[in-house]
Protein backbone atom coordinates (compact mmCIF):
# COMPACT_ATOMS: atom_id res chain seq x y z
CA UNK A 1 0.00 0.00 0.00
CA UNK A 2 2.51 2.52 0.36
CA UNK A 3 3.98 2.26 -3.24
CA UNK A 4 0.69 2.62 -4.13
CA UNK A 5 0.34 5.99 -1.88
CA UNK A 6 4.06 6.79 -3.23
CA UNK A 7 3.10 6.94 -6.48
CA UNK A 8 -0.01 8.57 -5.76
CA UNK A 9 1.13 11.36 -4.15
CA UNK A 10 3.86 11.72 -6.88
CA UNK A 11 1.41 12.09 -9.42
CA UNK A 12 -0.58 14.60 -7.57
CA UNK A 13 2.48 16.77 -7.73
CA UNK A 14 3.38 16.19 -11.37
CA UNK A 15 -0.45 17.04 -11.98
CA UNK A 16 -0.58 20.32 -9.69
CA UNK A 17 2.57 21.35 -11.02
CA UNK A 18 1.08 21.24 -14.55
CA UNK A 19 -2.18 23.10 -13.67
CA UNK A 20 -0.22 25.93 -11.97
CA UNK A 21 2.15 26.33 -14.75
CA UNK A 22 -1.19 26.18 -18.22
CA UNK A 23 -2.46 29.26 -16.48
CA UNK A 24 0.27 31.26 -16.10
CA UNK A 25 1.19 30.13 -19.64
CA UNK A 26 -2.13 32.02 -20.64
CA UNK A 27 -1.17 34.95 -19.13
CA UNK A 28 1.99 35.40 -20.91
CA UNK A 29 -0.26 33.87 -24.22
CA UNK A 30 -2.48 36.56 -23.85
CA UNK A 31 0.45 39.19 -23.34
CA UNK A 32 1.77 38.35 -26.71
CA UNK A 33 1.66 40.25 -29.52
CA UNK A 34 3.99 38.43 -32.13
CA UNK A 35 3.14 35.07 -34.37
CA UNK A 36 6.06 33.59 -33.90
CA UNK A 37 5.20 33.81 -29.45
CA UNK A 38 1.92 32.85 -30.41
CA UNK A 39 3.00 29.88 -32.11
CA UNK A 40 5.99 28.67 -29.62
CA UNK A 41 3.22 29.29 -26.31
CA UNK A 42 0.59 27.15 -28.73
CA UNK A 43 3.19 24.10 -28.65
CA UNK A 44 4.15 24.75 -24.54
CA UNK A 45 0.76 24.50 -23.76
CA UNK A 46 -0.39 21.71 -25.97
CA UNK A 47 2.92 19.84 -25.04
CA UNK A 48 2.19 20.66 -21.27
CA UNK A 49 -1.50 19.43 -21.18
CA UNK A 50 -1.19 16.49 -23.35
CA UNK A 51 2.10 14.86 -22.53
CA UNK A 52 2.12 16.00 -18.69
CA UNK A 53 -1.04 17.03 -17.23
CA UNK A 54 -3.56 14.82 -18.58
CA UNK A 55 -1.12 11.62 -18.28
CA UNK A 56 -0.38 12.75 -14.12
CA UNK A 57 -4.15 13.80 -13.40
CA UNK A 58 -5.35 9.85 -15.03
CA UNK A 59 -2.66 7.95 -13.10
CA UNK A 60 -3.15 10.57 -9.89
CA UNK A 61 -6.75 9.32 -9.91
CA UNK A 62 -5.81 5.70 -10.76
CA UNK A 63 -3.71 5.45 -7.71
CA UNK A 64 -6.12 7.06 -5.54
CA UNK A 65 -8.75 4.82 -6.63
CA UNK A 66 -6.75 1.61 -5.85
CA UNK A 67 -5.69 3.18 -2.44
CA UNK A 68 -9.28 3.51 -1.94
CA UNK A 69 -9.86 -0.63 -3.50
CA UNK A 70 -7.09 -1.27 -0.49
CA UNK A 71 -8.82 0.39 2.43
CA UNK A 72 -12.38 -0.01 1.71
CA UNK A 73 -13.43 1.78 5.16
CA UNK A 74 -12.00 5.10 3.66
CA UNK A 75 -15.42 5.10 2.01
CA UNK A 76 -17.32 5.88 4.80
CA UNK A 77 -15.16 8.18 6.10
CA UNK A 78 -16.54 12.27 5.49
CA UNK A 79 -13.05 13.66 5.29
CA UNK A 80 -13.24 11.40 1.62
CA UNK A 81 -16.31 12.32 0.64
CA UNK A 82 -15.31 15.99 0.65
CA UNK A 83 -11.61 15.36 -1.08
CA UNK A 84 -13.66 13.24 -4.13
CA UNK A 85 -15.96 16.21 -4.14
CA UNK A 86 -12.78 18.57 -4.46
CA UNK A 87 -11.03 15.97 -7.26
CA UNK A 88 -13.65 16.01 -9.18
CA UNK A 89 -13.60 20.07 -9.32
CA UNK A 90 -10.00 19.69 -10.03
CA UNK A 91 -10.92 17.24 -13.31
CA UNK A 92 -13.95 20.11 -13.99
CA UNK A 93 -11.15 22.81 -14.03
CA UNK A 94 -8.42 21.04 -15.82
CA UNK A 95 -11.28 20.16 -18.57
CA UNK A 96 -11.64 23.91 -18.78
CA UNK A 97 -7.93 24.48 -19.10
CA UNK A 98 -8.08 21.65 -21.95
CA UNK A 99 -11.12 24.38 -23.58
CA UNK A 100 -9.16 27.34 -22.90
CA UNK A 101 -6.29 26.01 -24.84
CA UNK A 102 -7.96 25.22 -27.58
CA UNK A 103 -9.48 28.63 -28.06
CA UNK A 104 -5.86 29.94 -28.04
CA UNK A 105 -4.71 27.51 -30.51
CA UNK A 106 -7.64 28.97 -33.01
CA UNK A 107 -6.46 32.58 -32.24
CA UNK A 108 -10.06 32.76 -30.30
CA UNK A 109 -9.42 33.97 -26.92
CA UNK A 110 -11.44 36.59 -25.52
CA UNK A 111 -9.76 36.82 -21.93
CA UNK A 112 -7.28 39.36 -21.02
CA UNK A 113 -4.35 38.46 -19.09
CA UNK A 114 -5.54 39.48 -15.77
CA UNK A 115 -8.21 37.03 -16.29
CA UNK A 116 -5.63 34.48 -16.35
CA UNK A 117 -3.97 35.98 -13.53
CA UNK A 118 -7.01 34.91 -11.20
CA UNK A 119 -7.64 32.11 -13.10
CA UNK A 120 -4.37 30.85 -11.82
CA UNK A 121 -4.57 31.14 -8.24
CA UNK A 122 -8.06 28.47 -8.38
CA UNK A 123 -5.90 25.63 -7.82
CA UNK A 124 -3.99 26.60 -5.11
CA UNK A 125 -7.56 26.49 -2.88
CA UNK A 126 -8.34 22.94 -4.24
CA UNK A 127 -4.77 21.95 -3.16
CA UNK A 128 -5.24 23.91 0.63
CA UNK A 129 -8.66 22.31 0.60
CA UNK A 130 -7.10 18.33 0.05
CA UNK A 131 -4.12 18.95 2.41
CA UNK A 132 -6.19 19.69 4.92
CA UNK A 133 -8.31 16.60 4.41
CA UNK A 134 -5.73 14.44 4.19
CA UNK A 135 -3.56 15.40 6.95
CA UNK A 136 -6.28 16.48 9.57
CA UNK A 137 -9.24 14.16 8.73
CA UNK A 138 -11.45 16.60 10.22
CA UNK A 139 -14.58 14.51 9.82
């Protein structure tokens, strides 16, 4: 079980890491004013959401499922019930990043960069939020 948890928690990290770095990614995106930074934050992004974020966010939630196949009395437990709820915000938001990027890639954004700014900073509450439930197990 704690391999499993290991590699849980590793993919958690590679996953967070990826949602705080599309954002702020946008920002600059949206800053830009030339085609040829247009084009290079196009391939960062797409590079950065298909061949990091979505890969660590599926095996994340693979590996917390089968911690949650090896200690079936998680299930009942509220302090669970309120991280899924959280997770499955995090997938909601990370969908929207997938949308966002596509907009960008058809030269169709209609954010500005402070948009993106806030944007940003949504994760870091989800992440607060599961930390908390983890490591305190309030209820």
């Amino acid at each position: 079980m704690l391999w499993v948890k290991a590699f849980h928690i590793i993919f958690v990290v590679a996953w967070f890491a990826g949602l705080f770095y599309l954002p702020r990614l946008f920002v600059y995106h949206a800053q830009c004013e030339d085609e040829l930074g247009q084009e290079r934050f196009k391939v960062m992004e797409r590079k950065l959401y298909r061949g990091i974020m979505t890969p660590s966010g599926v095996l994340a939630i693979v590996f917390g499922l089968w911690l949650i196949y090896l200690t079936p009395t998680w299930l009942t437990a509220g302090w669970l019930h309120a991280k899924l709820a959280l997770v499955l915000v995090l997938i909601n938001y990370h969908w929207y990043c997938g949308k966002l990027l596509v907009t960008f890639r058809e030269n169709r954004n209609r954010y500005s960069h402070i948009f993106y700014r806030w944007f940003n900073e949504f994760p870091v509450l989800i992440l607060i939020g599961v930390v908390v439930l983890v490591a305190v197990k309030p209820f």
